[in-house]
PDB file of N, CA and C in Angstrom:
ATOM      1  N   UNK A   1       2.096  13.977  17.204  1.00  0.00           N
ATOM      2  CA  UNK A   1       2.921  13.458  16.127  1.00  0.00           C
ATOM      3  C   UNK A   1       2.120  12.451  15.322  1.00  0.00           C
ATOM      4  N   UNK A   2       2.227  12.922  13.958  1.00  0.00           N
ATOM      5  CA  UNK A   2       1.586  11.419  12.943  1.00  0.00           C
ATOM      6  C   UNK A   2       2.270  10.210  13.234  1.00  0.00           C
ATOM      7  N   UNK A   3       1.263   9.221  13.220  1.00  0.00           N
ATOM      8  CA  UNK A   3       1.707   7.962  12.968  1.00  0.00           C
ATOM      9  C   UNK A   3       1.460   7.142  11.343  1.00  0.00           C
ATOM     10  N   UNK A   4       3.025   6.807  11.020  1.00  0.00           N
ATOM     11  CA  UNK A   4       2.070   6.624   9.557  1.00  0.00           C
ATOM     12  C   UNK A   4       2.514   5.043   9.158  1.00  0.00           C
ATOM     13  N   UNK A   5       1.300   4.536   8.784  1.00  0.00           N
ATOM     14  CA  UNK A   5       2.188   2.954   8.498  1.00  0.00           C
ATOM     15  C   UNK A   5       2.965   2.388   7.067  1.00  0.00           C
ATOM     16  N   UNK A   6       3.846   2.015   7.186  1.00  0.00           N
ATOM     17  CA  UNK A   6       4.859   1.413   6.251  1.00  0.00           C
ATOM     18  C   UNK A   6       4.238   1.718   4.770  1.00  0.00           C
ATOM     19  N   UNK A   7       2.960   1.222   4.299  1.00  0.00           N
ATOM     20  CA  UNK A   7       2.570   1.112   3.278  1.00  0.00           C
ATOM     21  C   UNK A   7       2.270   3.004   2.848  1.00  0.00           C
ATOM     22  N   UNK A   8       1.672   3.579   4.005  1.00  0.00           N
ATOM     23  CA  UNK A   8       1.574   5.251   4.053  1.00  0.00           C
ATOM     24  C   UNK A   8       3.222   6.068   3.692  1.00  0.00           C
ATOM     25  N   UNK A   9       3.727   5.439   4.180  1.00  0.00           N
ATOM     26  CA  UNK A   9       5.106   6.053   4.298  1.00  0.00           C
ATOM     27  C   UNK A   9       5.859   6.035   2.888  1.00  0.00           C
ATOM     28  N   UNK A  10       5.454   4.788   2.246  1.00  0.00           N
ATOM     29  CA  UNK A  10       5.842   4.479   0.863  1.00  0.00           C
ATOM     30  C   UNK A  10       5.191   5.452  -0.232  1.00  0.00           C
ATOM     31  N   UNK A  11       3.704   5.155  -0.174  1.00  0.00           N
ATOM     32  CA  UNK A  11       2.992   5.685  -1.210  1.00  0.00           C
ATOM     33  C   UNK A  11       3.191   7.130  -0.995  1.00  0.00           C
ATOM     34  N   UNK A  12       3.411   7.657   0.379  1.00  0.00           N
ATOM     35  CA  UNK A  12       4.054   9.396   0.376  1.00  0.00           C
ATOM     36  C   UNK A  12       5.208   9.193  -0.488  1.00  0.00           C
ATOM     37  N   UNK A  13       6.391   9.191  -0.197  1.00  0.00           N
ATOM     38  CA  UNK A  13       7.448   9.376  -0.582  1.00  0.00           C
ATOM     39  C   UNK A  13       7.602   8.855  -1.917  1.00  0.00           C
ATOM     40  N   UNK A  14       6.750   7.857  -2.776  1.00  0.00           N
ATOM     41  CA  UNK A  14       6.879   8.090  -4.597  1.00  0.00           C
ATOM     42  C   UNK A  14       6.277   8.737  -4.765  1.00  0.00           C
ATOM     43  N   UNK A  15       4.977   9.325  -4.593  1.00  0.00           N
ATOM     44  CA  UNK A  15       3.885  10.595  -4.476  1.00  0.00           C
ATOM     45  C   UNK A  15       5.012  11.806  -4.790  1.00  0.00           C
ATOM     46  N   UNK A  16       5.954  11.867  -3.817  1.00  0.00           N
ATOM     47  CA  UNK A  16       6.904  13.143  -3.351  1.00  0.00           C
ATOM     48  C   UNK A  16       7.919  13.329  -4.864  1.00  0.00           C
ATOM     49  N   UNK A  17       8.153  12.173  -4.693  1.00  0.00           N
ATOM     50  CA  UNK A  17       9.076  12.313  -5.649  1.00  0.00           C
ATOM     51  C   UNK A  17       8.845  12.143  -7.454  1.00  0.00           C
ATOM     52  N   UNK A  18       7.596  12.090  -6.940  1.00  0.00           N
ATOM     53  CA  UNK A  18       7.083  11.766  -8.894  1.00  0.00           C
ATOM     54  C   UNK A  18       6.591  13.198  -8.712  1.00  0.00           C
ATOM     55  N   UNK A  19       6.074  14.205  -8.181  1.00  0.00           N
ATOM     56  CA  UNK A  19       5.940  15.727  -8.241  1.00  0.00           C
ATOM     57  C   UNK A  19       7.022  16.463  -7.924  1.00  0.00           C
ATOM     58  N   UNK A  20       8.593  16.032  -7.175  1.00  0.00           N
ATOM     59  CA  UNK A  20       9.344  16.672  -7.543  1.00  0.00           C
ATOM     60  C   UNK A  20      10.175  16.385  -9.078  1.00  0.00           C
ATOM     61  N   UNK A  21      10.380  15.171  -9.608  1.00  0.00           N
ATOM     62  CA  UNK A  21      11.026  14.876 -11.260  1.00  0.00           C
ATOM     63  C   UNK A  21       9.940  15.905 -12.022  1.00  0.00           C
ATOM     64  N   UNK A  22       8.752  15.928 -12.303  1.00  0.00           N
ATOM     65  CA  UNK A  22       8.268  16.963 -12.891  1.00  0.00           C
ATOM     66  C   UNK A  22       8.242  18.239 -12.583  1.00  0.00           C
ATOM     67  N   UNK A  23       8.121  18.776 -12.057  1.00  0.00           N
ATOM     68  CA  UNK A  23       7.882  19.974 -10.931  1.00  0.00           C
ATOM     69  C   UNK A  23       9.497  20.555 -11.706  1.00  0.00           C
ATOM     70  N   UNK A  24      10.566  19.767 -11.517  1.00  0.00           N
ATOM     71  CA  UNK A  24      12.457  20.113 -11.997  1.00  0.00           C
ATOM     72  C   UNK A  24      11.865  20.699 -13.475  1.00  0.00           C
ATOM     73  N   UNK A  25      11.581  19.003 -13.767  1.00  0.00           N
ATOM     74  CA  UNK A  25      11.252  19.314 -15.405  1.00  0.00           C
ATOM     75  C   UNK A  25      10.394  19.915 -16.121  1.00  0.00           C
ATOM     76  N   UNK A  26       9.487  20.729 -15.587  1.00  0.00           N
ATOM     77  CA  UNK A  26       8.126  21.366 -15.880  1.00  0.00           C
ATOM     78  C   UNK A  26       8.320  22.925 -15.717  1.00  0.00           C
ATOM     79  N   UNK A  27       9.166  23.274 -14.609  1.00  0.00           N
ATOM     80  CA  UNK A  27       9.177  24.390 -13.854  1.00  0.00           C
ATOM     81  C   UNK A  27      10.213  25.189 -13.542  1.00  0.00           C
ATOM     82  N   UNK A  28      10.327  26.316 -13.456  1.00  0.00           N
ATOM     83  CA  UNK A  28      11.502  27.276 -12.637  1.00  0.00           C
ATOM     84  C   UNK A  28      12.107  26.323 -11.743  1.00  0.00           C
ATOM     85  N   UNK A  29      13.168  26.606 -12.088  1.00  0.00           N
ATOM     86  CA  UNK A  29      14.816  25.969 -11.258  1.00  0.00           C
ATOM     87  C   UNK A  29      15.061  26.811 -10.270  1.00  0.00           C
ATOM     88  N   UNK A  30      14.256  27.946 -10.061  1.00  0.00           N
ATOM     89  CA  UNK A  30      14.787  28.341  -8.742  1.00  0.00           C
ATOM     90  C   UNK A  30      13.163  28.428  -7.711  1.00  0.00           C
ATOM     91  N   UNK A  31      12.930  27.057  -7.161  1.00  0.00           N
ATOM     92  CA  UNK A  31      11.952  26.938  -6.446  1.00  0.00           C
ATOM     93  C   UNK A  31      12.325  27.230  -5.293  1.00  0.00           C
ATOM     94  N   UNK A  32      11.531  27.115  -4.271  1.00  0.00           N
ATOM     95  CA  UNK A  32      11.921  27.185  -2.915  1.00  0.00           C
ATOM     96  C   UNK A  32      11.413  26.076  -2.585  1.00  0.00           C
ATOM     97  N   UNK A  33      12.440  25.522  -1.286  1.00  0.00           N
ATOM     98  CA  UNK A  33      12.463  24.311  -0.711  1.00  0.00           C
ATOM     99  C   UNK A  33      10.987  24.654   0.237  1.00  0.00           C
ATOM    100  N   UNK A  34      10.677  23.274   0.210  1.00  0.00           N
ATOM    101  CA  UNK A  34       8.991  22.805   0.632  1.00  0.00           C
ATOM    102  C   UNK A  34       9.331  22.198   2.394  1.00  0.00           C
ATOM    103  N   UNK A  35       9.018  23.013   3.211  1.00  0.00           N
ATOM    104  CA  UNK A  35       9.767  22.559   4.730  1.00  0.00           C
ATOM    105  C   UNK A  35       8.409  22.486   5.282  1.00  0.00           C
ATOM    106  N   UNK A  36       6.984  22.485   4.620  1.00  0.00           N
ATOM    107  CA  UNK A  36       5.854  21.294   5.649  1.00  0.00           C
ATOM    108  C   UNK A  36       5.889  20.215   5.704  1.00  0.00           C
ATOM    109  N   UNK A  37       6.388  19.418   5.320  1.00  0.00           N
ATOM    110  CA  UNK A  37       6.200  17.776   5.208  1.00  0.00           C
ATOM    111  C   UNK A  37       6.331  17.574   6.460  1.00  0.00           C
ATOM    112  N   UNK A  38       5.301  16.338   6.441  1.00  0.00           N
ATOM    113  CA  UNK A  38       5.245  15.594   8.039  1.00  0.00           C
ATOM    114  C   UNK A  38       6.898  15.229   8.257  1.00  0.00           C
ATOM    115  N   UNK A  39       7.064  15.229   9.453  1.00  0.00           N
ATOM    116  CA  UNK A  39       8.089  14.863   9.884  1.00  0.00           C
ATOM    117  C   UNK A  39       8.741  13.723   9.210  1.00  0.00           C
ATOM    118  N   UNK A  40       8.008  12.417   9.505  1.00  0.00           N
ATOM    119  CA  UNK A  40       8.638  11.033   8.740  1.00  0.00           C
ATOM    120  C   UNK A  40       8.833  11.209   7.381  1.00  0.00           C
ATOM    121  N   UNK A  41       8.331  11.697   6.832  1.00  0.00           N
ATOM    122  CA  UNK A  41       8.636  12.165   5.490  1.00  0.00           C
ATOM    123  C   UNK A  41       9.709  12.797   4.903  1.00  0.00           C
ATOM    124  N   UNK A  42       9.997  14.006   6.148  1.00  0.00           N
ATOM    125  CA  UNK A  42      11.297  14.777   5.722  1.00  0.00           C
ATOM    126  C   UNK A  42      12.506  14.188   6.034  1.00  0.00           C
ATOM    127  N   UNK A  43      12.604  12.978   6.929  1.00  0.00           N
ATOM    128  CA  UNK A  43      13.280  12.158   6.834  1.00  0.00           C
ATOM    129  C   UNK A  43      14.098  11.367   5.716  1.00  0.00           C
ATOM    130  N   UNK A  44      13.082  11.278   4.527  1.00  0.00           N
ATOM    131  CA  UNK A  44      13.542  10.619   3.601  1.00  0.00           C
ATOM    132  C   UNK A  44      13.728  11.608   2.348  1.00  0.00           C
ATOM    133  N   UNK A  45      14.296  12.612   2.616  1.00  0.00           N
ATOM    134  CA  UNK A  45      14.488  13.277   1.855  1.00  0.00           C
ATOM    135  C   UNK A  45      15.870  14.127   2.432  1.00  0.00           C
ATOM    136  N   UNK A  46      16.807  14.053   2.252  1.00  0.00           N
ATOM    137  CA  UNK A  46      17.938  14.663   2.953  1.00  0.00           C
ATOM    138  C   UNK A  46      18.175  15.848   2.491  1.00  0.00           C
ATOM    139  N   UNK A  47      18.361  16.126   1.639  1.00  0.00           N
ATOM    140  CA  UNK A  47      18.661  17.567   0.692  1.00  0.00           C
ATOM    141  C   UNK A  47      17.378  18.461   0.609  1.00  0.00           C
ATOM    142  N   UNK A  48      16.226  18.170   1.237  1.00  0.00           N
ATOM    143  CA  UNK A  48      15.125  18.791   1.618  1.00  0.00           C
ATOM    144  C   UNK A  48      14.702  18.577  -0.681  1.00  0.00           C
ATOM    145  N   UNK A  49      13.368  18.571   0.384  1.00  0.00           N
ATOM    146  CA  UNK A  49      12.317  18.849  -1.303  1.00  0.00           C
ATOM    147  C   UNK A  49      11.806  20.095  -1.919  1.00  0.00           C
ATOM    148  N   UNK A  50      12.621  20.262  -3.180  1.00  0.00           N
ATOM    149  CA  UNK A  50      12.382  21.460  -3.462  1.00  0.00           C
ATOM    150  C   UNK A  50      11.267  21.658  -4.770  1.00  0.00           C
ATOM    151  N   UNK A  51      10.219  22.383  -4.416  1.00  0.00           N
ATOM    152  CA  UNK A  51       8.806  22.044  -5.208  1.00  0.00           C
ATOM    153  C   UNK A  51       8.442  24.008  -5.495  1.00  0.00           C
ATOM    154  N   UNK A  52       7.814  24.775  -6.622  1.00  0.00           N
ATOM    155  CA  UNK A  52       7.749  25.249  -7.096  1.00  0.00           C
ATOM    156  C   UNK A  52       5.931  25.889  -6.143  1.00  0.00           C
ATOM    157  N   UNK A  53       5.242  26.224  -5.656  1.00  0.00           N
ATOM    158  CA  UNK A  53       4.112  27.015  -4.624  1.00  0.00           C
ATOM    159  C   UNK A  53       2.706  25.842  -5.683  1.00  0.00           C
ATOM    160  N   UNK A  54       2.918  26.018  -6.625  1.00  0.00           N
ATOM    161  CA  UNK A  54       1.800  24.972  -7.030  1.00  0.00           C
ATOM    162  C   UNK A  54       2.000  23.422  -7.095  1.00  0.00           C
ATOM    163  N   UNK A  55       3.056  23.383  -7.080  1.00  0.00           N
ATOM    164  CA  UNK A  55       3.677  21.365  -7.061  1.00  0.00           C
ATOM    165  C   UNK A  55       3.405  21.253  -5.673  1.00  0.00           C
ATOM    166  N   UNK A  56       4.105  22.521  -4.684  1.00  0.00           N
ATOM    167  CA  UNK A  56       3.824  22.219  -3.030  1.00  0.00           C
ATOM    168  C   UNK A  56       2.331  21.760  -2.730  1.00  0.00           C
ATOM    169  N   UNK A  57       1.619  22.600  -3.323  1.00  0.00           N
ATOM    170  CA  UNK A  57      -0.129  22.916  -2.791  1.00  0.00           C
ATOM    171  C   UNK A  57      -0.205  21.337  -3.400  1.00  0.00           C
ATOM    172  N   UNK A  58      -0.064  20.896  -4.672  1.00  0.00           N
ATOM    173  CA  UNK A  58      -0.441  19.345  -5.171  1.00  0.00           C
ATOM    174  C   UNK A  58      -0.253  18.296  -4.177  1.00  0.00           C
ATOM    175  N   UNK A  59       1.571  18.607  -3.589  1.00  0.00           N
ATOM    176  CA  UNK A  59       1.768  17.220  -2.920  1.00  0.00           C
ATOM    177  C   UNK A  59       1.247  17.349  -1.470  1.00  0.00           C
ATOM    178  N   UNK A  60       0.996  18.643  -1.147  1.00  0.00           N
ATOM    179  CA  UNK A  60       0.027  18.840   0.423  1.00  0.00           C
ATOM    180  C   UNK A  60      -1.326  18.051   0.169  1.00  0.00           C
ATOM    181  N   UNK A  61      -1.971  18.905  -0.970  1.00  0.00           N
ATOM    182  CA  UNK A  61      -3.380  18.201  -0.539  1.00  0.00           C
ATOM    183  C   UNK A  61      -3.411  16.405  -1.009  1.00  0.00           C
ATOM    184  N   UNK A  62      -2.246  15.722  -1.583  1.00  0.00           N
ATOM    185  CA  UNK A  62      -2.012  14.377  -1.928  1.00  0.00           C
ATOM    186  C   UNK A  62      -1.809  13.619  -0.601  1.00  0.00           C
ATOM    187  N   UNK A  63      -0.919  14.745   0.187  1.00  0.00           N
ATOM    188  CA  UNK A  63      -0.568  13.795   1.627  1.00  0.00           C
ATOM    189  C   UNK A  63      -1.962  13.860   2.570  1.00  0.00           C
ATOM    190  N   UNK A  64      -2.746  15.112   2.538  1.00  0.00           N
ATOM    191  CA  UNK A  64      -3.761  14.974   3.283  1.00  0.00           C
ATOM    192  C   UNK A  64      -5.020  14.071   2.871  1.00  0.00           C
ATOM    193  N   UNK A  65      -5.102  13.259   1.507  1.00  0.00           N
ATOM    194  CA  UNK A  65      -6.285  12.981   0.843  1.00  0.00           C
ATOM    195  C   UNK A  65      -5.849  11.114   1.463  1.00  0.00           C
ATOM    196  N   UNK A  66      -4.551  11.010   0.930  1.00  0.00           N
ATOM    197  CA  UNK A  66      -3.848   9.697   1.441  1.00  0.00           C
ATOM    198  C   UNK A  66      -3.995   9.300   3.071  1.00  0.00           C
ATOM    199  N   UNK A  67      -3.297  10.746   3.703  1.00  0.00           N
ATOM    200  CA  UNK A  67      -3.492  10.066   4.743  1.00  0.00           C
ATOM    201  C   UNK A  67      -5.147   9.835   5.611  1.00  0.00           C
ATOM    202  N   UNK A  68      -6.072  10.592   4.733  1.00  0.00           N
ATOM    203  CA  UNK A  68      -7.117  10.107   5.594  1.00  0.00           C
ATOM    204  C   UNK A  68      -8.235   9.213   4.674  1.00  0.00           C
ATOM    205  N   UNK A  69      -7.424   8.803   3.472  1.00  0.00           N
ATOM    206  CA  UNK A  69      -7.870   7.505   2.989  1.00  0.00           C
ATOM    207  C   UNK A  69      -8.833   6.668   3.793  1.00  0.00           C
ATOM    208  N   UNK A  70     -10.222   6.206   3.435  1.00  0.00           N
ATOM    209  CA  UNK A  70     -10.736   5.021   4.235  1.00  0.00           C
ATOM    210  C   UNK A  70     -10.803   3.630   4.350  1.00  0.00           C
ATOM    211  N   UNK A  71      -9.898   3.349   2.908  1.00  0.00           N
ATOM    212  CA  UNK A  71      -9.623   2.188   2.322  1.00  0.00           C
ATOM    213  C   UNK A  71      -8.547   1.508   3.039  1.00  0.00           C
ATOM    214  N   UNK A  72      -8.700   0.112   3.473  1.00  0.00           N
ATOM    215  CA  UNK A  72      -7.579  -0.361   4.065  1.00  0.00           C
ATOM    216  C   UNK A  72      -7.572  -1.965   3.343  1.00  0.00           C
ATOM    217  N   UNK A  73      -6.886  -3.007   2.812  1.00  0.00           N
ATOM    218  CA  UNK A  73      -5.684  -1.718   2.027  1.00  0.00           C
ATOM    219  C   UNK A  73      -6.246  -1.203   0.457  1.00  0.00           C
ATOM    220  N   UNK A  74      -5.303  -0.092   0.773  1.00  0.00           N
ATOM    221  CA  UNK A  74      -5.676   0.824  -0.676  1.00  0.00           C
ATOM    222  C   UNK A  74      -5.317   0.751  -2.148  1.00  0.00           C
ATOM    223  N   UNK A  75      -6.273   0.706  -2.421  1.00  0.00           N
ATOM    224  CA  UNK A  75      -5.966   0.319  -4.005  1.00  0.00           C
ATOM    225  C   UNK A  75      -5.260   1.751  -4.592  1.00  0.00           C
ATOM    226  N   UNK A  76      -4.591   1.496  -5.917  1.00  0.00           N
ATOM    227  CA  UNK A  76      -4.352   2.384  -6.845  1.00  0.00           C
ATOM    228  C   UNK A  76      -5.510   3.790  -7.334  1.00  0.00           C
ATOM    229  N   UNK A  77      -5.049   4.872  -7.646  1.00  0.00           N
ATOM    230  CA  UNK A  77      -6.255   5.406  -7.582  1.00  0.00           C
ATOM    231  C   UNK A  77      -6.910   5.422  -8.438  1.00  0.00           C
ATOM    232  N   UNK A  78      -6.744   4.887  -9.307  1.00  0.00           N
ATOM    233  CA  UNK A  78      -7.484   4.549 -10.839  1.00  0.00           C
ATOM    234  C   UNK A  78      -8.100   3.395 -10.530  1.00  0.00           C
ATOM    235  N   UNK A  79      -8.063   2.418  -9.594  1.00  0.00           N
ATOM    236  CA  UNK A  79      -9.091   1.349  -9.486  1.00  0.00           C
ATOM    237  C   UNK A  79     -10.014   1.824  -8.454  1.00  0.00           C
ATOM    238  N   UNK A  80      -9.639   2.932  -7.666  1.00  0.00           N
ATOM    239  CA  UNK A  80     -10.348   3.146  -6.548  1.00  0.00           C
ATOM    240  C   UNK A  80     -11.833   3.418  -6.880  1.00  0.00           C
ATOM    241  N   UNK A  81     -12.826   3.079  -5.902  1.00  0.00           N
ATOM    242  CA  UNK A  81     -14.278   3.112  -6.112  1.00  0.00           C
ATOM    243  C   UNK A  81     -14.775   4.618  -5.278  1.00  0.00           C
ATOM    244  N   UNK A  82     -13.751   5.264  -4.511  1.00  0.00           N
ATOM    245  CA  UNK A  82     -14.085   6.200  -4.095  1.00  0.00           C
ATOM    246  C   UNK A  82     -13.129   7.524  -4.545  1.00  0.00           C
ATOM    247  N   UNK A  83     -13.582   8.201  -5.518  1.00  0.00           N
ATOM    248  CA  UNK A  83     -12.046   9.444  -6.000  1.00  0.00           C
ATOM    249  C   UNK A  83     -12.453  10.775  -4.911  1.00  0.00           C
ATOM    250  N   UNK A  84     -11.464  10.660  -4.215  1.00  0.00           N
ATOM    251  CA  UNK A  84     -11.232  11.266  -3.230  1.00  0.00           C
ATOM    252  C   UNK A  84     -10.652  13.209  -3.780  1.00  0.00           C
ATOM    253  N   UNK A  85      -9.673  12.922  -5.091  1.00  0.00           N
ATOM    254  CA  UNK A  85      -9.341  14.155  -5.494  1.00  0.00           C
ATOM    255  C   UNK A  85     -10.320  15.104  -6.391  1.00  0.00           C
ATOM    256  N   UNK A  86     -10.417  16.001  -6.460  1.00  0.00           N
ATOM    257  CA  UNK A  86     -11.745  16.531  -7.356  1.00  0.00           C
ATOM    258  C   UNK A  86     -10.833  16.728  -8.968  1.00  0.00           C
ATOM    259  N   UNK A  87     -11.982  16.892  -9.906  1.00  0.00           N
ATOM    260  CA  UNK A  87     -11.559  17.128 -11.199  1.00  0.00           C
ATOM    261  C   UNK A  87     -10.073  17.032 -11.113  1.00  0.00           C
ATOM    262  N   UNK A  88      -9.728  18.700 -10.921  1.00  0.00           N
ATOM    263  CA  UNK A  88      -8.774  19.210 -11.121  1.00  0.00           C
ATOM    264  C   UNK A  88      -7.339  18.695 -10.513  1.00  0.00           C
ATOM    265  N   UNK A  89      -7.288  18.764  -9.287  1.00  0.00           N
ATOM    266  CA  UNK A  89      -6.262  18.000  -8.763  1.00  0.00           C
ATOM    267  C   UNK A  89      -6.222  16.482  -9.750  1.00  0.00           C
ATOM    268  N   UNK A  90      -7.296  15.583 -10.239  1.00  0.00           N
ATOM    269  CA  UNK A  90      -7.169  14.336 -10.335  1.00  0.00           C
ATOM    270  C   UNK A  90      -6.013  14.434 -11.973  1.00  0.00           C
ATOM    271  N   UNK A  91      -6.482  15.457 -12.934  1.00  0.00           N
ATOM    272  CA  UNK A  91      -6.126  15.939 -13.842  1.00  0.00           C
ATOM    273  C   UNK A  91      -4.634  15.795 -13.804  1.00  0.00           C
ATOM    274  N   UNK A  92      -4.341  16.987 -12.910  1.00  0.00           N
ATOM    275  CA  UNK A  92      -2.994  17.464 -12.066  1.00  0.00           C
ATOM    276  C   UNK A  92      -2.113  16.066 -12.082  1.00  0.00           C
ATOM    277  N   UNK A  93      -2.731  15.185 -10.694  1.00  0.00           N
ATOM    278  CA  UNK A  93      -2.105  14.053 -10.533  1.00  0.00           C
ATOM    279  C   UNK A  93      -1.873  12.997 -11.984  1.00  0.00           C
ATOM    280  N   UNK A  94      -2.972  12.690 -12.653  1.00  0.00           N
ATOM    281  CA  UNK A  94      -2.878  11.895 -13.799  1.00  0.00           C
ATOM    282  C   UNK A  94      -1.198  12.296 -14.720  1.00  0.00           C
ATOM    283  N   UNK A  95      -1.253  13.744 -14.981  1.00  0.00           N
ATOM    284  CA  UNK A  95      -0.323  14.496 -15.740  1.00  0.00           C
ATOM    285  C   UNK A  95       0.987  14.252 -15.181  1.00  0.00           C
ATOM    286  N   UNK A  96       1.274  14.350 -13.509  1.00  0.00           N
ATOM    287  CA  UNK A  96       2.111  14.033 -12.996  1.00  0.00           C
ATOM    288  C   UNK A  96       2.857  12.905 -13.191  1.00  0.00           C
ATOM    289  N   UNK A  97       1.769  11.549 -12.588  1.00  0.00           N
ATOM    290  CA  UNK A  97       2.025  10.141 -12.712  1.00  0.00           C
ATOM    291  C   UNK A  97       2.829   9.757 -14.152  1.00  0.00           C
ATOM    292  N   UNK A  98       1.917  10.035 -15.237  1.00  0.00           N
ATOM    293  CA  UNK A  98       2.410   9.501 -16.641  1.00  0.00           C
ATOM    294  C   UNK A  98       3.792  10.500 -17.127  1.00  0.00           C
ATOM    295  N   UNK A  99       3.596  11.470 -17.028  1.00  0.00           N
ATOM    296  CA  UNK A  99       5.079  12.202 -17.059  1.00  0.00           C
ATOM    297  C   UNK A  99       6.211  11.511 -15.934  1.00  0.00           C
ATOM    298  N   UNK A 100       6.347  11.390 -15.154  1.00  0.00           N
ATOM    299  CA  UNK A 100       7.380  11.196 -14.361  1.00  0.00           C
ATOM    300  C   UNK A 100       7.621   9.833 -14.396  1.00  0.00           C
ATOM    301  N   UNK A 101       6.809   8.975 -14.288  1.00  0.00           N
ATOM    302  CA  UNK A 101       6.556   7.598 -14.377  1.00  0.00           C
ATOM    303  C   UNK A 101       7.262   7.377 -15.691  1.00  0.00           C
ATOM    304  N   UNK A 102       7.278   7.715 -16.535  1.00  0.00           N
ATOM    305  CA  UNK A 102       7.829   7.572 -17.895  1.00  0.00           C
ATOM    306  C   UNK A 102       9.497   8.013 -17.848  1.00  0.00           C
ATOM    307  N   UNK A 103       9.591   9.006 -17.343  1.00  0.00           N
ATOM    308  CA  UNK A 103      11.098   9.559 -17.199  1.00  0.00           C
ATOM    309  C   UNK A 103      12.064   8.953 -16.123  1.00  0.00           C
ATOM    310  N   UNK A 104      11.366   8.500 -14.921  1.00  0.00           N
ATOM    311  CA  UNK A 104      11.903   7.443 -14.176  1.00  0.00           C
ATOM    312  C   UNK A 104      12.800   6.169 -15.024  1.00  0.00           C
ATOM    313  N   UNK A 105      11.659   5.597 -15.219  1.00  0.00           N
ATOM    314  CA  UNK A 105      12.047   4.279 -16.182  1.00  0.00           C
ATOM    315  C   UNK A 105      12.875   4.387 -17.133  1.00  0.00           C
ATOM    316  N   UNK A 106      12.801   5.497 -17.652  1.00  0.00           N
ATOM    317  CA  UNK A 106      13.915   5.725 -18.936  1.00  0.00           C
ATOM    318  C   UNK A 106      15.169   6.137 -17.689  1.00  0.00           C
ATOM    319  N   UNK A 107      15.046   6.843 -17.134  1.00  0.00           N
ATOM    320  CA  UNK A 107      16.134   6.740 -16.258  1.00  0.00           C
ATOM    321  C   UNK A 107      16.973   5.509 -15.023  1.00  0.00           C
ATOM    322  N   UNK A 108      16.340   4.927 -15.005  1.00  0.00           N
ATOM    323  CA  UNK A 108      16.708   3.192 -14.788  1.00  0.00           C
ATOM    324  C   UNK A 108      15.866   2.707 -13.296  1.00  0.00           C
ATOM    325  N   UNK A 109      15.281   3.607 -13.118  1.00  0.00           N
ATOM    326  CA  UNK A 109      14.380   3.459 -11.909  1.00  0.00           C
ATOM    327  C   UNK A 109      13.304   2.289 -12.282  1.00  0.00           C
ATOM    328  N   UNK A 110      13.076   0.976 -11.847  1.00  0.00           N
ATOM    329  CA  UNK A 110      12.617  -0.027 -12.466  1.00  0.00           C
ATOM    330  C   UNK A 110      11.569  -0.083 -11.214  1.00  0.00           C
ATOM    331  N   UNK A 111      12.264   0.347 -10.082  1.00  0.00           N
ATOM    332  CA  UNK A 111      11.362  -0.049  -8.620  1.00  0.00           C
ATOM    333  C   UNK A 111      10.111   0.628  -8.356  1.00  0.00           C
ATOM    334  N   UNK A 112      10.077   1.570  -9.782  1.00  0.00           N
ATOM    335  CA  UNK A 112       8.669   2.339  -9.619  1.00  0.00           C
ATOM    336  C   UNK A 112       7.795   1.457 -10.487  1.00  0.00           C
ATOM    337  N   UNK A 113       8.138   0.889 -11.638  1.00  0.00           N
ATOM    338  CA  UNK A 113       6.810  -0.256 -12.017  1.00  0.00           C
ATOM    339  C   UNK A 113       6.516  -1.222 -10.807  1.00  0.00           C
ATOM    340  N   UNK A 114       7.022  -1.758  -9.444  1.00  0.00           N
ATOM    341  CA  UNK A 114       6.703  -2.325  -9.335  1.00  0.00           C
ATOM    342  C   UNK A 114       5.392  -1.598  -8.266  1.00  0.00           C
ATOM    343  N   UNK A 115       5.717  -0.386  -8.167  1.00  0.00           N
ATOM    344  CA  UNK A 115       4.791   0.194  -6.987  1.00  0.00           C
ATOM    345  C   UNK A 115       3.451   0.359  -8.035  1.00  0.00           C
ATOM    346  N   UNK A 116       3.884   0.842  -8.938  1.00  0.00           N
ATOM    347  CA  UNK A 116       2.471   1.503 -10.317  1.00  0.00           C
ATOM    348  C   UNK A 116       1.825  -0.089 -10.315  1.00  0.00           C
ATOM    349  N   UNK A 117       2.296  -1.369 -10.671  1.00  0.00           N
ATOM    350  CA  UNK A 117       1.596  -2.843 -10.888  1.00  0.00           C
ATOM    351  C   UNK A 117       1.091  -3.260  -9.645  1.00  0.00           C
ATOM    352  N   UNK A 118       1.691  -3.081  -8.059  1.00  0.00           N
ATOM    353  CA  UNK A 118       1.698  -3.642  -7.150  1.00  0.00           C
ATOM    354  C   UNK A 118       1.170  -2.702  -6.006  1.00  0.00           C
TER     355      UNK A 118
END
């Protein structure tokens, strides 16, 4: 069983959920629900996460790049000195972040600036 610490557990689950708000809004409405997530993870998701075969493959290889991060503690990945994602995925993620990140906030979600500043 993973062990994942508090700060891991966080940065998964806005990770999760800033590729599912786009993934809705980007993509076919009739995805199929995403049932790999580590255990602690699927925890925080009750209605299970439903992600589209290329949003899935994004937030898999996001949880595997995170969790074997070498940075302790980890910076943002735009300050990071080591980019762990290649081109494409980083692309991917960038597109993600600023799309969803934007639609959050307009939607009253305020608790995500503090994770994006902090």
């Amino acid at each position: 069983m993973e062990q994942f610490t508090p700060k891991q557990l966080n940065d998964l689950k806005v990770m999760a959920r800033f590729i599912e708000v786009y993934c809705h809004a980007r993509h076919d409405r009739t995805s199929q629900a995403l049932a790999d997530l580590p255990v602690a993870l699927q925890s925080c998701f009750r209605r299970g996460l439903r992600l589209c075969p290329d949003c899935a493959a994004i937030l898999d290889h996001g949880i595997r790049k995170r969790l074997n991060c070498p940075l302790d503690p980890k910076p943002t990945c735009k300050d990071c000195r080591i980019h762990c994602y290649s081109k494409e995925y980083r692309a991917s993620i960038r597109e993600i972040m600023a799309f969803s990140g934007r639609k959050m906030i307009l939607r009253g979600r305020l608790d995500y600036l503090w994770h994006y500043f902090f």
